[in-house]
N, C-alpha and C. Protein backbone atom coordinates (compact mmCIF):
# COMPACT_ATOMS: atom_id res chain seq x y z
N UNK A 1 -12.42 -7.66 4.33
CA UNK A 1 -11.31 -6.83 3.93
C UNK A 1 -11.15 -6.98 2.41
N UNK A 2 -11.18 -5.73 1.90
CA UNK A 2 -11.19 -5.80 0.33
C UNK A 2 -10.39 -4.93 -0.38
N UNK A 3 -9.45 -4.44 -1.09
CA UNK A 3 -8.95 -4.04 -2.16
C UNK A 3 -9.46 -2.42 -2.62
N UNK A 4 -9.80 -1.67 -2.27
CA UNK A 4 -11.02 -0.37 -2.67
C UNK A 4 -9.80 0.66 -3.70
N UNK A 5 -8.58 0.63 -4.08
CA UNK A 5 -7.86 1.27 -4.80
C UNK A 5 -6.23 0.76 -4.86
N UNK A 6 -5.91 0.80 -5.84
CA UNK A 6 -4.24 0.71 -6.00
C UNK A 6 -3.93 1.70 -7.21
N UNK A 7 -2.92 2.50 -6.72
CA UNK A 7 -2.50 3.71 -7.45
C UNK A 7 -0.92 3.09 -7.28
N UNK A 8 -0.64 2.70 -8.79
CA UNK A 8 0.88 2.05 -8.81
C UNK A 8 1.74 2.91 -8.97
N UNK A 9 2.75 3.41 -8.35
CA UNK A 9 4.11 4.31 -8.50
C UNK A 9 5.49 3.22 -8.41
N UNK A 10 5.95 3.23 -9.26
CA UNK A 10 7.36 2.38 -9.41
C UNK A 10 8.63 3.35 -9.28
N UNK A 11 8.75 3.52 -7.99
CA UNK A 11 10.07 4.43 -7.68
C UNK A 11 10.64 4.14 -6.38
N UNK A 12 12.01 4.01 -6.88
CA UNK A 12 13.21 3.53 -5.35
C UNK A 12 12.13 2.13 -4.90
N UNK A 13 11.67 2.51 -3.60
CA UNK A 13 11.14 0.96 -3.15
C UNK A 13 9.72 0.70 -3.89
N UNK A 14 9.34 2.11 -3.29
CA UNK A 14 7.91 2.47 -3.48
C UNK A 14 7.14 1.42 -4.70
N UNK A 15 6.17 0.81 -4.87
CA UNK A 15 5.46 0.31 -5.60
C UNK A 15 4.30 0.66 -5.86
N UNK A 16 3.43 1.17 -5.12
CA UNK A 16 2.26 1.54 -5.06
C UNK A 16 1.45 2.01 -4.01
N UNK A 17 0.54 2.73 -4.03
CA UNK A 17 -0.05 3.61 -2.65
C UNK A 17 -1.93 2.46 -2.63
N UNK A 18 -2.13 2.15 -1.58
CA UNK A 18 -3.14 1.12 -1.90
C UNK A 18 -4.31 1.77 -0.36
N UNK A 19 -5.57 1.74 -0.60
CA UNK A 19 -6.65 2.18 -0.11
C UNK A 19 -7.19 0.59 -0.10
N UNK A 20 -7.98 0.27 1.93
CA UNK A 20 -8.18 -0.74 1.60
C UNK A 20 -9.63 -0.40 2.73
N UNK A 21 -10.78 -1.36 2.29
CA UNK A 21 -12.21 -1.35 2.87
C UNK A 21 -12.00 -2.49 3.82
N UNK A 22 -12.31 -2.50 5.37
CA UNK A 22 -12.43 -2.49 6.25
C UNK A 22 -13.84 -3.03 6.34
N UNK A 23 -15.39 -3.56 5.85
CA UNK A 23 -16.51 -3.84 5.83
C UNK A 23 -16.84 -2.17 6.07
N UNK A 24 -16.68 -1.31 4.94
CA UNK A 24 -17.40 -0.34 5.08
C UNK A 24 -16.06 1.01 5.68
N UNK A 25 -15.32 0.62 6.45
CA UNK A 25 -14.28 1.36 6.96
C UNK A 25 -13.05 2.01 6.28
N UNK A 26 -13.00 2.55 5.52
CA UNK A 26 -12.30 2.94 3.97
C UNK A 26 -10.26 3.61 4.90
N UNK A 27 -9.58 3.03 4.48
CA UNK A 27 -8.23 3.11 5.25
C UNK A 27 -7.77 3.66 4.30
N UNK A 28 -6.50 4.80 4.30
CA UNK A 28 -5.90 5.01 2.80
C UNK A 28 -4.74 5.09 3.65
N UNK A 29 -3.89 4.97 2.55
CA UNK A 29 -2.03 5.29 2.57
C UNK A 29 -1.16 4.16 3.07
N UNK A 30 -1.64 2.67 3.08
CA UNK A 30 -1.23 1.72 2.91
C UNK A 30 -0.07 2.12 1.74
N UNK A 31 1.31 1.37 1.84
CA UNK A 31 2.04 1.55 0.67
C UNK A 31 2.81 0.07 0.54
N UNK A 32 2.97 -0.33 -0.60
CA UNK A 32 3.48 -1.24 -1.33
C UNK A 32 4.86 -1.44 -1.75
N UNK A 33 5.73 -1.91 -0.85
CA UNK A 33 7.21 -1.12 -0.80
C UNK A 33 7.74 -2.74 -1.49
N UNK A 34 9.08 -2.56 -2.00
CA UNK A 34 10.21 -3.53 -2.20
C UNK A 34 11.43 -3.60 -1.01
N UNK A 35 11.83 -4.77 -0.63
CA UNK A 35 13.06 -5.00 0.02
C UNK A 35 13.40 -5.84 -0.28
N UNK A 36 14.62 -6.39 -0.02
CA UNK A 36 15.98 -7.03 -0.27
C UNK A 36 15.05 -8.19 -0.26
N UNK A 37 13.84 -8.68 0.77
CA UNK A 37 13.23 -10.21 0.86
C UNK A 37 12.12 -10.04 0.21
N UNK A 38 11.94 -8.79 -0.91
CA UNK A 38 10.38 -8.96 -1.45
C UNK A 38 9.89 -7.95 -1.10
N UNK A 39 8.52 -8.29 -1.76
CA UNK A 39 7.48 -7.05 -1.33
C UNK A 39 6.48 -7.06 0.04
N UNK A 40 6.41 -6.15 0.45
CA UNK A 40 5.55 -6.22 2.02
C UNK A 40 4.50 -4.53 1.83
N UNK A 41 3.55 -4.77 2.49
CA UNK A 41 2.28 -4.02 3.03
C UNK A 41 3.23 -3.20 3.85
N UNK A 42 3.39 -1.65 3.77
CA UNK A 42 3.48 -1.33 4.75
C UNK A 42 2.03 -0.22 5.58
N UNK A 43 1.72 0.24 6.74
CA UNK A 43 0.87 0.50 7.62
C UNK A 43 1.03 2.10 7.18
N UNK A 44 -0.08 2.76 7.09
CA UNK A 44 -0.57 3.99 6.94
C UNK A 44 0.47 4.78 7.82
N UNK A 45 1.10 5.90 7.96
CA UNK A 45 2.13 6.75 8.76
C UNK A 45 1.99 8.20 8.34
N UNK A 46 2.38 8.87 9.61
CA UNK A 46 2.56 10.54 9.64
C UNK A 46 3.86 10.84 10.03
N UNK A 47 4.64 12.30 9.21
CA UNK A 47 5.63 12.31 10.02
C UNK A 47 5.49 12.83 11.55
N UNK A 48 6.39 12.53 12.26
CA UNK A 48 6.38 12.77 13.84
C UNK A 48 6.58 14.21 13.57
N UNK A 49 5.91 14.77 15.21
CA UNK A 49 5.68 16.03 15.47
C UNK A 49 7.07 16.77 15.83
N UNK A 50 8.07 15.99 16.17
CA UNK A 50 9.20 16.66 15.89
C UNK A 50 10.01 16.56 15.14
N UNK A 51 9.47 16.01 13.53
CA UNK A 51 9.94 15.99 12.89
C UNK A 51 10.89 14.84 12.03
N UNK A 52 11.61 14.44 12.94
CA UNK A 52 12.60 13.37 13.20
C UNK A 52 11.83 11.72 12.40
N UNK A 53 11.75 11.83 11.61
CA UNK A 53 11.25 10.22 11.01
C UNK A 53 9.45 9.91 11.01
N UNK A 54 8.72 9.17 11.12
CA UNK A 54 7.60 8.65 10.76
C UNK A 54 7.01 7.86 11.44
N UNK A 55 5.69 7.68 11.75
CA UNK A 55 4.94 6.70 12.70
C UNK A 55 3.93 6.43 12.09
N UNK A 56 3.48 4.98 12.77
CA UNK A 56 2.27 4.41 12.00
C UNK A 56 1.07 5.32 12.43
N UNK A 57 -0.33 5.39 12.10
CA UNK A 57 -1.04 5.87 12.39
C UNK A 57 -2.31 4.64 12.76
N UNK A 58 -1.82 3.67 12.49
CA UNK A 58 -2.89 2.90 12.22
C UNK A 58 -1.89 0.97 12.67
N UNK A 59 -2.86 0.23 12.97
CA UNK A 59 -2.02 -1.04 13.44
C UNK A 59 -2.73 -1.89 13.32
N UNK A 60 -2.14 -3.39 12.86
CA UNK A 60 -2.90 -4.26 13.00
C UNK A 60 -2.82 -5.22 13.50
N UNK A 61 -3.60 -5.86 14.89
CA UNK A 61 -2.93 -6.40 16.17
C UNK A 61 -2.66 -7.85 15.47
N UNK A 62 -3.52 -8.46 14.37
CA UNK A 62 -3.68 -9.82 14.26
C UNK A 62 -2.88 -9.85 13.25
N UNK A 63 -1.58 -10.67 13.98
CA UNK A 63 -0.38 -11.08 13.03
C UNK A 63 -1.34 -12.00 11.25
N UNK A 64 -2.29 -12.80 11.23
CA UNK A 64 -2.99 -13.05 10.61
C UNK A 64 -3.55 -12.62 9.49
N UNK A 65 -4.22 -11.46 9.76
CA UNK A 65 -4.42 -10.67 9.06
C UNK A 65 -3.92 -10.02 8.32
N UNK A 66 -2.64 -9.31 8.88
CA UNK A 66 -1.75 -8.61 8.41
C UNK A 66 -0.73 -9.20 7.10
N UNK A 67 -1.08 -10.77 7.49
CA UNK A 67 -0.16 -11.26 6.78
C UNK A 67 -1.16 -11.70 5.30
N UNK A 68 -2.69 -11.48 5.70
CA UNK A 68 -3.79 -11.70 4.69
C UNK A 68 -3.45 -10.79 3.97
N UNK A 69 -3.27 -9.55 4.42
CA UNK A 69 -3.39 -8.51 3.68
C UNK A 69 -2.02 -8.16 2.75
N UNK A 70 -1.13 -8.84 3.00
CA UNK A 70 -0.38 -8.56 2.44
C UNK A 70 -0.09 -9.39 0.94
N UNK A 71 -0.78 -10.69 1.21
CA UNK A 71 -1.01 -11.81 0.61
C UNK A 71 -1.73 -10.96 -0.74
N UNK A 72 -2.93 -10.64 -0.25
CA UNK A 72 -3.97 -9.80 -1.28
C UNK A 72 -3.36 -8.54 -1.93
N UNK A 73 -2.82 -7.75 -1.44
CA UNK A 73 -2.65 -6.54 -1.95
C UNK A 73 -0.95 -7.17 -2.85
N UNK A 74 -0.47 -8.12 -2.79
CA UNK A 74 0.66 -8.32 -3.51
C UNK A 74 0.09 -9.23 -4.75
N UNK A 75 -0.88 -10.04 -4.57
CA UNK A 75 -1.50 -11.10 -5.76
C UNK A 75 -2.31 -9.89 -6.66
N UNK A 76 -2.78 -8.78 -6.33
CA UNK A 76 -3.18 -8.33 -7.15
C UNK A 76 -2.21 -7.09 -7.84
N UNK A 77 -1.20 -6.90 -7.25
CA UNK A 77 -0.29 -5.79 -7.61
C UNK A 77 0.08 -6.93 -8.96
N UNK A 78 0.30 -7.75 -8.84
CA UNK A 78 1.41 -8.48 -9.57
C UNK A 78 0.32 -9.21 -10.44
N UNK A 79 -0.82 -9.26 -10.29
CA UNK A 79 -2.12 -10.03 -11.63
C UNK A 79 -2.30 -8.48 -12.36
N UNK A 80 -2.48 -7.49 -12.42
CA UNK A 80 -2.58 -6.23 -12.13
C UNK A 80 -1.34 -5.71 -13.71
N UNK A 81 0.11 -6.29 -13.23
CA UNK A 81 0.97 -5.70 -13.65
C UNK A 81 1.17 -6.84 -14.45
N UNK A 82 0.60 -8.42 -14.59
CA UNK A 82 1.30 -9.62 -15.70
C UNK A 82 -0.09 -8.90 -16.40
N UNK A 83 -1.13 -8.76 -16.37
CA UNK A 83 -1.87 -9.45 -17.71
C UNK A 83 -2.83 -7.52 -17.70
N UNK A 84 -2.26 -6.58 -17.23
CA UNK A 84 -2.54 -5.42 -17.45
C UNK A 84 -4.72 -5.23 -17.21
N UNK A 85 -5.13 -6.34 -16.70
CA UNK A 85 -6.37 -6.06 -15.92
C UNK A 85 -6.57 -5.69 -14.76
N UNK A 86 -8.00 -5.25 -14.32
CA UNK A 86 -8.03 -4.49 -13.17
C UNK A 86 -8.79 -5.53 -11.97
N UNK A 87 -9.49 -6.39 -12.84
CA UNK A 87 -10.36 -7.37 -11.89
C UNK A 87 -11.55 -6.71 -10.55
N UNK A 88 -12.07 -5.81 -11.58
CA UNK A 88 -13.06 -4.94 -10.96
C UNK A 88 -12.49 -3.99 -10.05
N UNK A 89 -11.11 -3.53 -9.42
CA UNK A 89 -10.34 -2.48 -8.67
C UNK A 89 -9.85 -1.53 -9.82
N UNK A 90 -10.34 -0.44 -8.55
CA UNK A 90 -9.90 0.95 -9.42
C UNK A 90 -7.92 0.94 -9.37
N UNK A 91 -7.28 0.86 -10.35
CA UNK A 91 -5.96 0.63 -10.19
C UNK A 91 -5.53 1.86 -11.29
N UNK A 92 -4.56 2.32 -10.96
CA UNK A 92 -4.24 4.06 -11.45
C UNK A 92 -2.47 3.83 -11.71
N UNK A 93 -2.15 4.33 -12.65
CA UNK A 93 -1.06 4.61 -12.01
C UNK A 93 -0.80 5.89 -11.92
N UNK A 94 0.08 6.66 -10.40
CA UNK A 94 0.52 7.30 -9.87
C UNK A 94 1.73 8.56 -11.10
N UNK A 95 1.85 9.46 -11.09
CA UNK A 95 2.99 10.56 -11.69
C UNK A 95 2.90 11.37 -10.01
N UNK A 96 3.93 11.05 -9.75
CA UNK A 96 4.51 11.80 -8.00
C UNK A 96 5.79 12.13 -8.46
N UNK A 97 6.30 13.35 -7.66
CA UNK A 97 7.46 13.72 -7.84
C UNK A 97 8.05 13.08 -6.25
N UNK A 98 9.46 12.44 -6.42
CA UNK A 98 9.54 12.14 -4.62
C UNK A 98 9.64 13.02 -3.87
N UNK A 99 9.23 14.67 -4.15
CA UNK A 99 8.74 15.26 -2.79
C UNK A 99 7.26 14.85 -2.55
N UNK A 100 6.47 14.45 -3.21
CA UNK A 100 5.33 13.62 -2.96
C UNK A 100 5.49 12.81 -1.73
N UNK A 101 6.23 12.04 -1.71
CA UNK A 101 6.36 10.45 -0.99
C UNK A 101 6.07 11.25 0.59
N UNK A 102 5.76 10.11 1.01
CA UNK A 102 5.37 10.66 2.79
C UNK A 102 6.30 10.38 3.60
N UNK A 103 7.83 10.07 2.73
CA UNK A 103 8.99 9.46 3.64
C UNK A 103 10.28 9.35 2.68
């Protein structure tokens, strides 16, 4: 599991939209949110077919992992944003208007 893009947007929670490689399996729309306890990974989502709010599209069964990944995609948001390198990741930042946002 590796890092394959971070496109940083700093708005309301939003932090950044992050694309992550899978051994070859390329995932996008991971997002990089703020809350009241910090920053957390949140899971790829569509809005629901009736409309009414948002669902994951994608899951990850191993509490483990999930918590790897969140580990990684926050050490590099934040090495990323102290010392303004990329450490070989394509890192962008984002111009979205929040009708952009997927939520």
């Amino acid at each position: 599991m590796k890092i394959s893009r971070i496109n940083k947007y700093n708005s309301g929670k939003l932090r950044a939209f992050v694309d992550m490689d899978f051994d070859g399996l390329i995932v996008k729309g991971f997002k990089l949110m703020e809350s009241i306890n910090g920053l957390f990974v949140s899971m790829p989502s569509q809005k629901k077919r009736d409309g009414e709010g948002y669902e994951n599209t994608c899951y990850m069964s191993d509490r483990e992992q999930k918590d790897e990944l969140d580990r990684m995609v926050i050490a590099q948001y934040q090495a990323d944003s102290d010392d303004g390198q990329h450490h070989g990741h394509s890192v962008q930042e984002a111009v979205l208007d929040d009708e952009d946002l997927p939520f």
